[in-house]
C-alpha atoms as a PDB file:
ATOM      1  CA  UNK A   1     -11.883 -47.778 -45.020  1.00  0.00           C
ATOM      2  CA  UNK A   2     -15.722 -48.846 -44.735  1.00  0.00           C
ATOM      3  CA  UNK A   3     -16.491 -46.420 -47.453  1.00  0.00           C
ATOM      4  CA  UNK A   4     -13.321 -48.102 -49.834  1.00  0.00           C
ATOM      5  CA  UNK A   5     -15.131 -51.379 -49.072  1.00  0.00           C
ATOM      6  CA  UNK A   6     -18.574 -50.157 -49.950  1.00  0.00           C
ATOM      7  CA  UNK A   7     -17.384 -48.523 -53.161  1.00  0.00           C
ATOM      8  CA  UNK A   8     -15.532 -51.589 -54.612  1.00  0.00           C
ATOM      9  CA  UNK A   9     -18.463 -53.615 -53.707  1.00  0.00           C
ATOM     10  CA  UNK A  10     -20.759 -51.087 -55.817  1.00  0.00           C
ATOM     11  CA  UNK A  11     -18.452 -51.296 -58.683  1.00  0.00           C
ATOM     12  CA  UNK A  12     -18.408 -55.030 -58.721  1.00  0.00           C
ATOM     13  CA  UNK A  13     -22.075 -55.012 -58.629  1.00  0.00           C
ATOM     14  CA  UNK A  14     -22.393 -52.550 -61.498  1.00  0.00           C
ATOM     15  CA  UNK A  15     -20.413 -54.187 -63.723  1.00  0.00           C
ATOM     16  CA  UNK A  16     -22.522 -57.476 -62.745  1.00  0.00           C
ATOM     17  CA  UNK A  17     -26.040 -55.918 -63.976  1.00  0.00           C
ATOM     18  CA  UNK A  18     -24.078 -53.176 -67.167  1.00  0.00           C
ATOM     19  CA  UNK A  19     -20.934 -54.635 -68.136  1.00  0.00           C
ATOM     20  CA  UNK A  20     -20.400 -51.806 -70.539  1.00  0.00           C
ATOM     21  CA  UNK A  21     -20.245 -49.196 -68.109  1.00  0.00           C
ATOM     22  CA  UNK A  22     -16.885 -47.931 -66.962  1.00  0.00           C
ATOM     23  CA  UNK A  23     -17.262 -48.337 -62.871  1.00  0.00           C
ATOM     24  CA  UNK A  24     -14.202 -45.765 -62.335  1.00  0.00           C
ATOM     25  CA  UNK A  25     -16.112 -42.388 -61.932  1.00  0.00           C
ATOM     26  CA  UNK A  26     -18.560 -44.422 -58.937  1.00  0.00           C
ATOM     27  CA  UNK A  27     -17.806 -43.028 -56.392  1.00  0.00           C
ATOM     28  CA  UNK A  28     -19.134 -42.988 -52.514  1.00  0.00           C
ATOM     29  CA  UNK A  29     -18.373 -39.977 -50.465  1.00  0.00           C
ATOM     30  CA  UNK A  30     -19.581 -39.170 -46.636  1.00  0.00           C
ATOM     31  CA  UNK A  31     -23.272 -37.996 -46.117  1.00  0.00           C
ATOM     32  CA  UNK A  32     -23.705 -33.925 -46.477  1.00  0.00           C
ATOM     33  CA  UNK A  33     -26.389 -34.168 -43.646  1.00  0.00           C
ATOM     34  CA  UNK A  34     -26.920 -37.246 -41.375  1.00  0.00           C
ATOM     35  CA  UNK A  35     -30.395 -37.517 -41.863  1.00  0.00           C
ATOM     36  CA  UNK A  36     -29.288 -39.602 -45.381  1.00  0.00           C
ATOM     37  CA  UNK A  37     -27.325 -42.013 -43.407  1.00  0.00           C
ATOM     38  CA  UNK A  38     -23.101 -41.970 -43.122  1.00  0.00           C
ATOM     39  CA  UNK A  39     -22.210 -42.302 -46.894  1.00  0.00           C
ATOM     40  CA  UNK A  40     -23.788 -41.535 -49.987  1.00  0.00           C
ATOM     41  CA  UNK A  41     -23.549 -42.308 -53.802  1.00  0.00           C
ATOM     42  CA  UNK A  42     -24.547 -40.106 -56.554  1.00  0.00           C
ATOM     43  CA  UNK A  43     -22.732 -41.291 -59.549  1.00  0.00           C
ATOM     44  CA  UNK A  44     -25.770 -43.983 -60.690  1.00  0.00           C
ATOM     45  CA  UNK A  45     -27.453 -40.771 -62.117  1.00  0.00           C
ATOM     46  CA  UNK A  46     -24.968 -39.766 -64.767  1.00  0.00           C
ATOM     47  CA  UNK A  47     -24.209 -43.586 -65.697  1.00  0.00           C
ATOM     48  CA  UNK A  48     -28.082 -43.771 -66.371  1.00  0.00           C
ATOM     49  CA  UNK A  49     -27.845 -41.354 -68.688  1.00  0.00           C
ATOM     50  CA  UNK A  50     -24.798 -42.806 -70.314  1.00  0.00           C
ATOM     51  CA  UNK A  51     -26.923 -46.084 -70.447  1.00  0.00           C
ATOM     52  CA  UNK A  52     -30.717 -44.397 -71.357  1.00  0.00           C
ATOM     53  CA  UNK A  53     -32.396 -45.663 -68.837  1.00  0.00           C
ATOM     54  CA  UNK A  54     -34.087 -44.750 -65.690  1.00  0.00           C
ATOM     55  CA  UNK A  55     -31.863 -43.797 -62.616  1.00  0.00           C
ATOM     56  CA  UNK A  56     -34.123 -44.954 -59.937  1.00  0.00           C
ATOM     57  CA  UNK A  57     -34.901 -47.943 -62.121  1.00  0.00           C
ATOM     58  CA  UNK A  58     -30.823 -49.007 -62.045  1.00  0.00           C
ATOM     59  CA  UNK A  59     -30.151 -47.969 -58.714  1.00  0.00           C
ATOM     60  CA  UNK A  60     -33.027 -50.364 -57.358  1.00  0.00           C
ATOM     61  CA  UNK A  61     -31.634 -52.947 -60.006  1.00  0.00           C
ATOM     62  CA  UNK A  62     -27.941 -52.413 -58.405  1.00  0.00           C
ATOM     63  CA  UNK A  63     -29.411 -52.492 -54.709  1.00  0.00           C
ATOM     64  CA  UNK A  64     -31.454 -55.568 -55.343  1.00  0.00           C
ATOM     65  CA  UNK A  65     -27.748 -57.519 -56.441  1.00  0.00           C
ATOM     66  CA  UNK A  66     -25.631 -55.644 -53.770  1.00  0.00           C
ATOM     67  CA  UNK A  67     -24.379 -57.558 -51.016  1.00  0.00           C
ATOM     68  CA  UNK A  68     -23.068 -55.353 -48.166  1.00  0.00           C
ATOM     69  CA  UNK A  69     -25.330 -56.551 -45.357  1.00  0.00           C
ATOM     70  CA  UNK A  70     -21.705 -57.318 -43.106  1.00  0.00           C
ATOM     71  CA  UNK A  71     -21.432 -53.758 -43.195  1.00  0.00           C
ATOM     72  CA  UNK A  72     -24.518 -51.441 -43.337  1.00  0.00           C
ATOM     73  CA  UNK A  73     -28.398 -51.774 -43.397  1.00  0.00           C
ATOM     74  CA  UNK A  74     -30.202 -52.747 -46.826  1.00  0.00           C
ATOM     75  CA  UNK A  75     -29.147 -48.853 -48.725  1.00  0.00           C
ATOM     76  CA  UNK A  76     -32.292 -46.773 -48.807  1.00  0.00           C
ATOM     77  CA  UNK A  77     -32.736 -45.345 -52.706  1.00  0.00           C
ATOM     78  CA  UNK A  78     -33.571 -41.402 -52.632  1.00  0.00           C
ATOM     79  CA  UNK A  79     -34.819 -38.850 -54.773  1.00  0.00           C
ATOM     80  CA  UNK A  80     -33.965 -39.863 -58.855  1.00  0.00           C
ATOM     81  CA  UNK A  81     -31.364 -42.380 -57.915  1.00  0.00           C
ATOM     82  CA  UNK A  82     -29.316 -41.784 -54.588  1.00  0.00           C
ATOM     83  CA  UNK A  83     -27.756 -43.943 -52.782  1.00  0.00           C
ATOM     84  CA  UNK A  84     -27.543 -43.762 -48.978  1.00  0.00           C
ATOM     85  CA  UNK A  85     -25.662 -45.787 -46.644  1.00  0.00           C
ATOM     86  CA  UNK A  86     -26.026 -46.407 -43.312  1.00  0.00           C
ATOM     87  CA  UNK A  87     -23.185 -48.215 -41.344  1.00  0.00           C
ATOM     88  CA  UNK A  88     -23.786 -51.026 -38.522  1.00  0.00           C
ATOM     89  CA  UNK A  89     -22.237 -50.603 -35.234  1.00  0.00           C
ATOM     90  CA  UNK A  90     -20.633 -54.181 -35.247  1.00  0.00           C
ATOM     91  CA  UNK A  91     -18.767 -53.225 -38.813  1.00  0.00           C
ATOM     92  CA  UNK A  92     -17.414 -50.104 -37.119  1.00  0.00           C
ATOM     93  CA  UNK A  93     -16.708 -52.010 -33.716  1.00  0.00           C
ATOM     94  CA  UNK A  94     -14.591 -54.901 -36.033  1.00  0.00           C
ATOM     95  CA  UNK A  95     -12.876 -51.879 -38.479  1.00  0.00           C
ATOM     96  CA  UNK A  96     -11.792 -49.964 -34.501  1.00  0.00           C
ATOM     97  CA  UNK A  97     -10.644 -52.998 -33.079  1.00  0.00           C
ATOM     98  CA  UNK A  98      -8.586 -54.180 -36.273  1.00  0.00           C
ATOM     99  CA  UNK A  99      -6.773 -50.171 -36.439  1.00  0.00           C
ATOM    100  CA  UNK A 100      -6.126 -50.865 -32.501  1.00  0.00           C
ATOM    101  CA  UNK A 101      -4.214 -54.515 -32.872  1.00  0.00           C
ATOM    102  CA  UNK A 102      -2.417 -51.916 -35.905  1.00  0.00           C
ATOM    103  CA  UNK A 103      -4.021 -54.425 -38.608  1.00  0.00           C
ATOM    104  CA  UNK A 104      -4.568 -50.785 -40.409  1.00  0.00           C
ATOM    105  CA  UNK A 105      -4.466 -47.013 -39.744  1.00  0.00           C
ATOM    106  CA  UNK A 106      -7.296 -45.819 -42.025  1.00  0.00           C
ATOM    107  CA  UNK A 107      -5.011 -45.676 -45.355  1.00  0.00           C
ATOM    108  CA  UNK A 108      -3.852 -47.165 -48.275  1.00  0.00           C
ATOM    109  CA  UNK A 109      -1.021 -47.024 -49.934  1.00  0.00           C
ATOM    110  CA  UNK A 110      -0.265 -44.995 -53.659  1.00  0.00           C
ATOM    111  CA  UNK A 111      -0.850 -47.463 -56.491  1.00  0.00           C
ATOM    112  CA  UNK A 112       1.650 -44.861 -58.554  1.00  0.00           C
ATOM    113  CA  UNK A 113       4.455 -43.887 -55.873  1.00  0.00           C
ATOM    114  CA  UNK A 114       7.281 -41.334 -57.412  1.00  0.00           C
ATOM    115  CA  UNK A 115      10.013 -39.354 -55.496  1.00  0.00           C
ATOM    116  CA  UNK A 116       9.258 -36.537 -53.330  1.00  0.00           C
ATOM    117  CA  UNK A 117      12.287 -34.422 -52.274  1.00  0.00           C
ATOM    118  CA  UNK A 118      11.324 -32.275 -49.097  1.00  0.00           C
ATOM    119  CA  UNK A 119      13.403 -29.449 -48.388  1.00  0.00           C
ATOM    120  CA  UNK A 120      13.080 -28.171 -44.822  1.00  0.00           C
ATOM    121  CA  UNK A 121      14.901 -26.859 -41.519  1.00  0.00           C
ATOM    122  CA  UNK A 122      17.617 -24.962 -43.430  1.00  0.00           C
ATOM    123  CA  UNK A 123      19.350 -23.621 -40.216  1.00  0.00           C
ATOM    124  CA  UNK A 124      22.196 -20.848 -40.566  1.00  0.00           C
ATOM    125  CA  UNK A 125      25.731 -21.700 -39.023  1.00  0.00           C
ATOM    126  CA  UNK A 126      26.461 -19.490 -36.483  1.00  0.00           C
ATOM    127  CA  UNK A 127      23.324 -18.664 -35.551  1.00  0.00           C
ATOM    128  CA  UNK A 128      20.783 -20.523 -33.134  1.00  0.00           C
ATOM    129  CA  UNK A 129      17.509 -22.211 -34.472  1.00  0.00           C
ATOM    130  CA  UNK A 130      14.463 -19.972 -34.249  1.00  0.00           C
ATOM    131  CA  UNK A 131      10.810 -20.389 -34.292  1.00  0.00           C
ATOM    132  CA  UNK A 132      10.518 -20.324 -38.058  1.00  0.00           C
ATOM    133  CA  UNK A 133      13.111 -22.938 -38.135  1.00  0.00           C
ATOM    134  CA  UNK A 134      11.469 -25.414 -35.860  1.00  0.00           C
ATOM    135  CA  UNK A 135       8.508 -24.864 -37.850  1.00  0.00           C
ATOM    136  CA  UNK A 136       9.954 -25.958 -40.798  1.00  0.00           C
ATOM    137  CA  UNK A 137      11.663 -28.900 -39.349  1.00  0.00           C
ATOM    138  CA  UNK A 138       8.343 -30.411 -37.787  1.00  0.00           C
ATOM    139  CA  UNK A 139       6.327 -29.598 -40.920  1.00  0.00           C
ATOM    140  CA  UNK A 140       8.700 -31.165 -43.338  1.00  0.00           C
ATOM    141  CA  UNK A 141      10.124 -34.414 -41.087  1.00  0.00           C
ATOM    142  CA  UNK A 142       5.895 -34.944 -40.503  1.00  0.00           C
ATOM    143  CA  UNK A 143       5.429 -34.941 -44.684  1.00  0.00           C
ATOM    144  CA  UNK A 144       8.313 -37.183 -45.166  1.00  0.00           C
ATOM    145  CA  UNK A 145       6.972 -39.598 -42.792  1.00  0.00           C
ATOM    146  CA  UNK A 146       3.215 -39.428 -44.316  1.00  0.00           C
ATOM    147  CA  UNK A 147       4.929 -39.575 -47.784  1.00  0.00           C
ATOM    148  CA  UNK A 148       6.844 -42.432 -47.063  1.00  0.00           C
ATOM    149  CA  UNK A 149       3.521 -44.172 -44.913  1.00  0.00           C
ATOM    150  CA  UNK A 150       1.906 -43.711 -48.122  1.00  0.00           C
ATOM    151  CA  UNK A 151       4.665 -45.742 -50.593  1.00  0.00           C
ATOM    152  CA  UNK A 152       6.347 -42.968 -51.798  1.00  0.00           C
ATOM    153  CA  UNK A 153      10.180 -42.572 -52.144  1.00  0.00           C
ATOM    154  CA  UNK A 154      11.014 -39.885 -50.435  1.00  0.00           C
ATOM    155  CA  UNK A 155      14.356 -37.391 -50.184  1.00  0.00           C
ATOM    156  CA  UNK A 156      14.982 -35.281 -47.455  1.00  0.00           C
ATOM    157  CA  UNK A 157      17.061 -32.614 -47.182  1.00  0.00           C
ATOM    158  CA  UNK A 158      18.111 -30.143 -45.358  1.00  0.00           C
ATOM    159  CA  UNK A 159      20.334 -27.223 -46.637  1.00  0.00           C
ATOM    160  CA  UNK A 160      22.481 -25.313 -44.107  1.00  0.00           C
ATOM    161  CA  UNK A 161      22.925 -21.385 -44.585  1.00  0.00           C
ATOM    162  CA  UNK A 162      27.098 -21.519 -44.584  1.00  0.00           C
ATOM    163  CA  UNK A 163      28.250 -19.722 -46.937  1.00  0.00           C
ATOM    164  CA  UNK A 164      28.081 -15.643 -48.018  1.00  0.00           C
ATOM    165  CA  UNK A 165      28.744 -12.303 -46.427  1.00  0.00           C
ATOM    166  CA  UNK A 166      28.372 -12.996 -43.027  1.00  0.00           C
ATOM    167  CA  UNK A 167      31.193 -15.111 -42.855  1.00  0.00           C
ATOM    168  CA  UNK A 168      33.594 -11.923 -43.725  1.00  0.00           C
ATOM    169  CA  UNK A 169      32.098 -10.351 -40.480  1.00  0.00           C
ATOM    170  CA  UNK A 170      32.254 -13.400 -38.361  1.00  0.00           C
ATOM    171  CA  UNK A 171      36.057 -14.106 -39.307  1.00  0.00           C
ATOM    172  CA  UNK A 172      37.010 -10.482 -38.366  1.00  0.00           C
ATOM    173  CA  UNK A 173      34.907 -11.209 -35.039  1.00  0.00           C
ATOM    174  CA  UNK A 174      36.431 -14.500 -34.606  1.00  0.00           C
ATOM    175  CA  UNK A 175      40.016 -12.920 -34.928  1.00  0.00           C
ATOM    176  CA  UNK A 176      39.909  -9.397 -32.924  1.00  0.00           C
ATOM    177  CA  UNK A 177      37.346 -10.432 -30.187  1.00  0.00           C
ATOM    178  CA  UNK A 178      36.261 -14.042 -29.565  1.00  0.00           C
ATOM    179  CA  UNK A 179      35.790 -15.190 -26.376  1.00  0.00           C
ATOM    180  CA  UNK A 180      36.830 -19.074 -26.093  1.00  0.00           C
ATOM    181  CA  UNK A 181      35.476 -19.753 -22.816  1.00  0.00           C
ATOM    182  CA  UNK A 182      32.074 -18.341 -23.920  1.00  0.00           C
ATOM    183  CA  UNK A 183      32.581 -20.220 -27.091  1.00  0.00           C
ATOM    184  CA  UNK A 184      33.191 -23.048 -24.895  1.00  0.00           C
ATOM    185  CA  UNK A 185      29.882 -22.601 -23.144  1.00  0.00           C
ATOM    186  CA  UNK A 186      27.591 -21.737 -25.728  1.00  0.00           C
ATOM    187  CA  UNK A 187      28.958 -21.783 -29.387  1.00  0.00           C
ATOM    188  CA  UNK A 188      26.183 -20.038 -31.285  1.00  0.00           C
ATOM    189  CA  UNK A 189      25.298 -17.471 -28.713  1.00  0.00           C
ATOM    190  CA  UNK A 190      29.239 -16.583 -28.486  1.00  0.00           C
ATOM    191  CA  UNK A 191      28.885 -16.348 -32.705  1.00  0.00           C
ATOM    192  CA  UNK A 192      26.024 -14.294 -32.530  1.00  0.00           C
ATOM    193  CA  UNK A 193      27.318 -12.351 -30.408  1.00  0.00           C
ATOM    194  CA  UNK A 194      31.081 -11.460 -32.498  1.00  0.00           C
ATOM    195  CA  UNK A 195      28.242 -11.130 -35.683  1.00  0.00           C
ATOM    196  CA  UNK A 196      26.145  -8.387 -34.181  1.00  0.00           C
ATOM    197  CA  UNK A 197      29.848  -6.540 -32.564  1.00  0.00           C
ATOM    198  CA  UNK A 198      31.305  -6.397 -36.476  1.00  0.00           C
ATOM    199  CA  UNK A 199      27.873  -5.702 -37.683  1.00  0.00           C
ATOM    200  CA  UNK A 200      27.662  -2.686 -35.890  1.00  0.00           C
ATOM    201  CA  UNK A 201      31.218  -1.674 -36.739  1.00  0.00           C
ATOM    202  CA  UNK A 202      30.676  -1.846 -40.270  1.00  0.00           C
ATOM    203  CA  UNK A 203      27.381  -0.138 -40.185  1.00  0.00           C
ATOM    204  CA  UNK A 204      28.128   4.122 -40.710  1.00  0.00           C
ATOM    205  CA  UNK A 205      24.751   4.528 -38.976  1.00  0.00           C
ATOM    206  CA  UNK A 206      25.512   2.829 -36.242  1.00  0.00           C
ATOM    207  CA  UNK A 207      26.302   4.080 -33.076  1.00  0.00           C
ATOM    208  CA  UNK A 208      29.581   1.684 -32.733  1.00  0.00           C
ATOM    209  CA  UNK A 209      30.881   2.179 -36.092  1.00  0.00           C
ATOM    210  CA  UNK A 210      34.407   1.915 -36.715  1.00  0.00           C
ATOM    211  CA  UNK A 211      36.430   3.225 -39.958  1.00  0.00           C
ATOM    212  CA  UNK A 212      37.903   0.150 -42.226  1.00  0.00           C
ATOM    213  CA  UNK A 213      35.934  -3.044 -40.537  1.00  0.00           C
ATOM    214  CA  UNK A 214      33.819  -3.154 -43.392  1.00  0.00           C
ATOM    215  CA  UNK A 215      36.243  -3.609 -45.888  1.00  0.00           C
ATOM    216  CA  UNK A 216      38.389  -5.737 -43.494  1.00  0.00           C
ATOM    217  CA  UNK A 217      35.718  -8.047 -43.623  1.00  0.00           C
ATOM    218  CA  UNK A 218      34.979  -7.827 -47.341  1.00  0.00           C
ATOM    219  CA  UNK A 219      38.643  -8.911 -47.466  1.00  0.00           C
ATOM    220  CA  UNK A 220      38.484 -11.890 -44.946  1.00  0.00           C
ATOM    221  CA  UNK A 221      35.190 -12.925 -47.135  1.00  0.00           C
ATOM    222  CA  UNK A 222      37.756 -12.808 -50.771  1.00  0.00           C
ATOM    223  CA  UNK A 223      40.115 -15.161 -48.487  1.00  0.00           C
ATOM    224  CA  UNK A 224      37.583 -17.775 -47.164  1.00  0.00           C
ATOM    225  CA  UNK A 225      35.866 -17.967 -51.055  1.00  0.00           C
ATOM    226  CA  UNK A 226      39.974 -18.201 -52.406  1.00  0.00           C
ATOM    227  CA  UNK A 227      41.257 -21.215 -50.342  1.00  0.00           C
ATOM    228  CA  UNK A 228      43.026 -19.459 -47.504  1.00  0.00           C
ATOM    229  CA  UNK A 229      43.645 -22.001 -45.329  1.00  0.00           C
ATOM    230  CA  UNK A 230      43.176 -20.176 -42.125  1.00  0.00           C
ATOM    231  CA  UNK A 231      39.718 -19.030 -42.848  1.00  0.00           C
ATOM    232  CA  UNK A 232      39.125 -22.308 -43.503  1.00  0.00           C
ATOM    233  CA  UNK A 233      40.033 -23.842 -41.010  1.00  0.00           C
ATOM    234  CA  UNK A 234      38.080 -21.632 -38.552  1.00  0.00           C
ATOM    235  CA  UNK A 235      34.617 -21.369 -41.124  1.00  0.00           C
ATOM    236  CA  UNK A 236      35.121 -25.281 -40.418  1.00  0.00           C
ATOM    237  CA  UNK A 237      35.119 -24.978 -37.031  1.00  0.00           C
ATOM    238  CA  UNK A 238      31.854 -22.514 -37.046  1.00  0.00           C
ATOM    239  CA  UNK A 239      29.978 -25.283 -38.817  1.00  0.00           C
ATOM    240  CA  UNK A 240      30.982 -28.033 -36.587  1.00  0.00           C
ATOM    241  CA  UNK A 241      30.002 -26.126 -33.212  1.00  0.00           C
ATOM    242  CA  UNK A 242      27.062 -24.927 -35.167  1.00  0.00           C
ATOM    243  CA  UNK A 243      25.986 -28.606 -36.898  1.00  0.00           C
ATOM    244  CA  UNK A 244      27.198 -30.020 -32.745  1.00  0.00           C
ATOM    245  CA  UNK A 245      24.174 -28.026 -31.682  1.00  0.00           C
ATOM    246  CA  UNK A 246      21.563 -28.728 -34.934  1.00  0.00           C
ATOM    247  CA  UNK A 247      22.411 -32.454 -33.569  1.00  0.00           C
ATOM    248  CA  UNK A 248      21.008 -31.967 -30.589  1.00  0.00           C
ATOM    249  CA  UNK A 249      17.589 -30.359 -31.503  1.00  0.00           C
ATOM    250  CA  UNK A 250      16.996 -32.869 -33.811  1.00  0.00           C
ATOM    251  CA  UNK A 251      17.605 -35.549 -31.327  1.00  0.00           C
ATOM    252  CA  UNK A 252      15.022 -34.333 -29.704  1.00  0.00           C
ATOM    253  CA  UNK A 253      12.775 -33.932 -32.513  1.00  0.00           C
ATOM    254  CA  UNK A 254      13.566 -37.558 -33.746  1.00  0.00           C
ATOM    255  CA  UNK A 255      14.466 -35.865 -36.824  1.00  0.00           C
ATOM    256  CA  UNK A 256      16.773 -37.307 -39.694  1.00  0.00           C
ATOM    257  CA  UNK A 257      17.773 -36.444 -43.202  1.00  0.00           C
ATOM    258  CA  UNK A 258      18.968 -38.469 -46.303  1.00  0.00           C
ATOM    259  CA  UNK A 259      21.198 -35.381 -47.579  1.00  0.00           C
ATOM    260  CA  UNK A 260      22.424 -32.142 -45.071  1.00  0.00           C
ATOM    261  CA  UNK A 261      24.608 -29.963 -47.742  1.00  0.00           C
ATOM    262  CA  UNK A 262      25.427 -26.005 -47.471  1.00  0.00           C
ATOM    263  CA  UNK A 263      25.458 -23.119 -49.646  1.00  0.00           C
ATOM    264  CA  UNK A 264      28.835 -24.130 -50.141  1.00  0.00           C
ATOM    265  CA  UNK A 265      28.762 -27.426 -51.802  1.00  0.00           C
ATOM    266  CA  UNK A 266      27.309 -25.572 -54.701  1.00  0.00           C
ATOM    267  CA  UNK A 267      30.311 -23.157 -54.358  1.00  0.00           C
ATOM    268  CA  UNK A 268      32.786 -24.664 -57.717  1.00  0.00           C
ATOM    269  CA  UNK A 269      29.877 -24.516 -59.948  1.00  0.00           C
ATOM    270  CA  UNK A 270      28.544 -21.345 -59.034  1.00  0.00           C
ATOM    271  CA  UNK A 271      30.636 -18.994 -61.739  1.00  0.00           C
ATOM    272  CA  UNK A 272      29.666 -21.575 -64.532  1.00  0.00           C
ATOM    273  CA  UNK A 273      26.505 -21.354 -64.273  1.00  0.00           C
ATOM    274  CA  UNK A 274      26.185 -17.531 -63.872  1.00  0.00           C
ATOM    275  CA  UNK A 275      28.522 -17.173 -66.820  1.00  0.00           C
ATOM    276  CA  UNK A 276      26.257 -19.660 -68.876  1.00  0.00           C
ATOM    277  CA  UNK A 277      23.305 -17.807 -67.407  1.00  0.00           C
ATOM    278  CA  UNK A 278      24.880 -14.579 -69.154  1.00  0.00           C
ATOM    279  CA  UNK A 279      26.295 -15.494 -72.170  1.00  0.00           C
ATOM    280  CA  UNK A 280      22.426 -17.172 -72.896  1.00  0.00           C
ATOM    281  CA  UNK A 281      20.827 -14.158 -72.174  1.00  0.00           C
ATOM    282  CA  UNK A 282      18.904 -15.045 -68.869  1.00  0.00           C
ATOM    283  CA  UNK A 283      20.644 -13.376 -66.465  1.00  0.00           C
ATOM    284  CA  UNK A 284      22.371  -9.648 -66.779  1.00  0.00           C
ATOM    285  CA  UNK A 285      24.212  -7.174 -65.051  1.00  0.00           C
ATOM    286  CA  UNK A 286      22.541  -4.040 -63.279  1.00  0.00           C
ATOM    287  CA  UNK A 287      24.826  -1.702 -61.027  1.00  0.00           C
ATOM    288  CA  UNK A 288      27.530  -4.040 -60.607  1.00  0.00           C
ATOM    289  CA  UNK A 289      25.136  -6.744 -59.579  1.00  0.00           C
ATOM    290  CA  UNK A 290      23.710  -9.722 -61.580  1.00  0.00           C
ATOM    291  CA  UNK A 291      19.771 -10.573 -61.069  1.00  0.00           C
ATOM    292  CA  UNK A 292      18.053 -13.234 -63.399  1.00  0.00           C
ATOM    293  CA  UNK A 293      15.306 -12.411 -65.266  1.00  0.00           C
ATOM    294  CA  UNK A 294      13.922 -15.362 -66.903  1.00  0.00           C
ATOM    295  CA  UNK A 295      13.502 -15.270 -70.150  1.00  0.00           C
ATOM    296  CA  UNK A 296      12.119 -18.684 -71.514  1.00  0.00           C
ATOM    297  CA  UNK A 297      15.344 -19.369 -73.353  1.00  0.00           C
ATOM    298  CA  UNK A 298      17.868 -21.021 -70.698  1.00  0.00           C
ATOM    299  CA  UNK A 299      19.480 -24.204 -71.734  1.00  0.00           C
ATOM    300  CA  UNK A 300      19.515 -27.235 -69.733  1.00  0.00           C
ATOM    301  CA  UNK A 301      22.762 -27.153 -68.064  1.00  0.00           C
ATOM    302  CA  UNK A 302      24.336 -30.627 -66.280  1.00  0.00           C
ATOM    303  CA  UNK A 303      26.045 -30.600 -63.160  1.00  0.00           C
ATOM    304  CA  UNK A 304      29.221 -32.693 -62.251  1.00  0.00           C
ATOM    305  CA  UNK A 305      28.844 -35.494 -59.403  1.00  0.00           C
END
């Protein structure tokens, strides 16, 4: 803040004694070494060569019209045309006591706020929160907060892992061997568990591998993804234990967020846009799968709302 004040008062001074100069590249930045004082200013050099004349000349021109005594000692001129500062203890005193009666916090707001969208936490359903997901939930929820301290509009949002393969396994877990009164008790550490069981089932290297569960749950997956409404209902009920327990970490956290969508949300457009992706020539198939590879030539495409 001191140094903000310092600067604009250099500027105004500058444009007092060369009104031609353009004040926007002065700049003063905190001392390298503090044997020059607590700020220094450099930029009189280069606008004495943009004006052909002396730098040490100008800066003692600027110092003789530059009021700042409120704040630091008279600034000492060094070398060709340095400035250095020195701050007074009662101007740091006033600027601590100010930032304690929350007058200021030793910022200033963007003159040019946009949008920021900050994408973070991303937890799967079913699953609990790990490490890397609390990670991501402080780091984002403390840039939003900045962000928005600063004057920008910001977007949060947070986009839940609910939709894909695992759901096939969980739904032939959830039918053959759910527990409800451990489901009761803890919700995501009952669907972890019925997720590692039909894991292992489907898994020919494993040692608990059973014939057909794979393509059972391939099959339950081709229900959920068609409508059926008994998958449905129960890949509902998966996200509202799982979202139940989100809830309650981020209660915790004091963390909120403007938009919380899944995987799924983006579900009815996803064909579309592969098939435009294809028939443009961005995206191709390889072995009965289809990875993008960008090619500089994809139309803009609009989504519904």
């Amino acid at each position: 803040m001191l140094h903000h004040l310092l600067q604009e008062r250099l500027r105004a001074t500058l444009l007092a004694v060369a009104p031609e100069v353009d004040t926007r590249s002065v700049q003063i930045r905190p001392a390298t070494d503090p044997k020059f004082g607590d700020y220094q200013c450099n930029s009189l050099i280069q606008l004495a060569r943009e004006l052909k004349t002396n730098p040490r000349q100008l800066a003692t021109q600027v110092v003789s019209h530059l009021d700042v005594s409120d704040i630091c000692t008279v600034p000492e001129i060094a070398g060709p045309g340095y400035l250095n500062f020195r701050v007074l203890p009662p101007a740091l005193a006033r600027l601590l006591t100010s930032a304690s009666l929350g007058e200021h916090l030793f910022f200033a707001a963007t003159t040019s706020p946009k949008t920021v969208v900050v994408d973070y936490s991303s937890p799967n359903v079913a699953k609990p929160m790990h490490v890397g997901h609390i990670r991501s939930t402080i780091l984002g929820a403390s840039l939003a907060r900045v962000l928005r301290l600063l004057g920008y509009k910001v977007i949060t949002d947070n986009h839940i892992g609910d939709w894909g393969t695992q759901f096939g396994m969980l739904l032939v877990g959830w039918k053959s061997s759910l527990d409800r009164e451990a489901l009761k008790q803890d919700p995501l550490g009952e669907m972890e568990r019925i997720y590692k069981l039909v894991n292992g089932q489907s898994d020919p290297g494993s040692a608990t591998y059973v014939e057909g569960v794979r393509e059972r749950a391939r099959a339950e997956l081709v229900a959920l993804q068609a409508g059926d409404p008994v998958n449905l209902l129960i890949w509902k009920e998966m996200i509202a234990l799982s979202q139940r327990q989100f809830d309650t970490i981020y209660g915790r956290l004091g963390v909120e967020f403007d938009h919380v969508l899944g995987e799924s949300f983006y579900n009815p457009w996803l064909q579309a846009t592969v098939d435009d992706l294809v028939q443009s020539g961005v995206a191709r198939e390889s072995q009965g799968a289809g990875p993008f590879f960008l090619t500089g030539n994809c139309r803009p495409r609009t989504i519904p709302s």
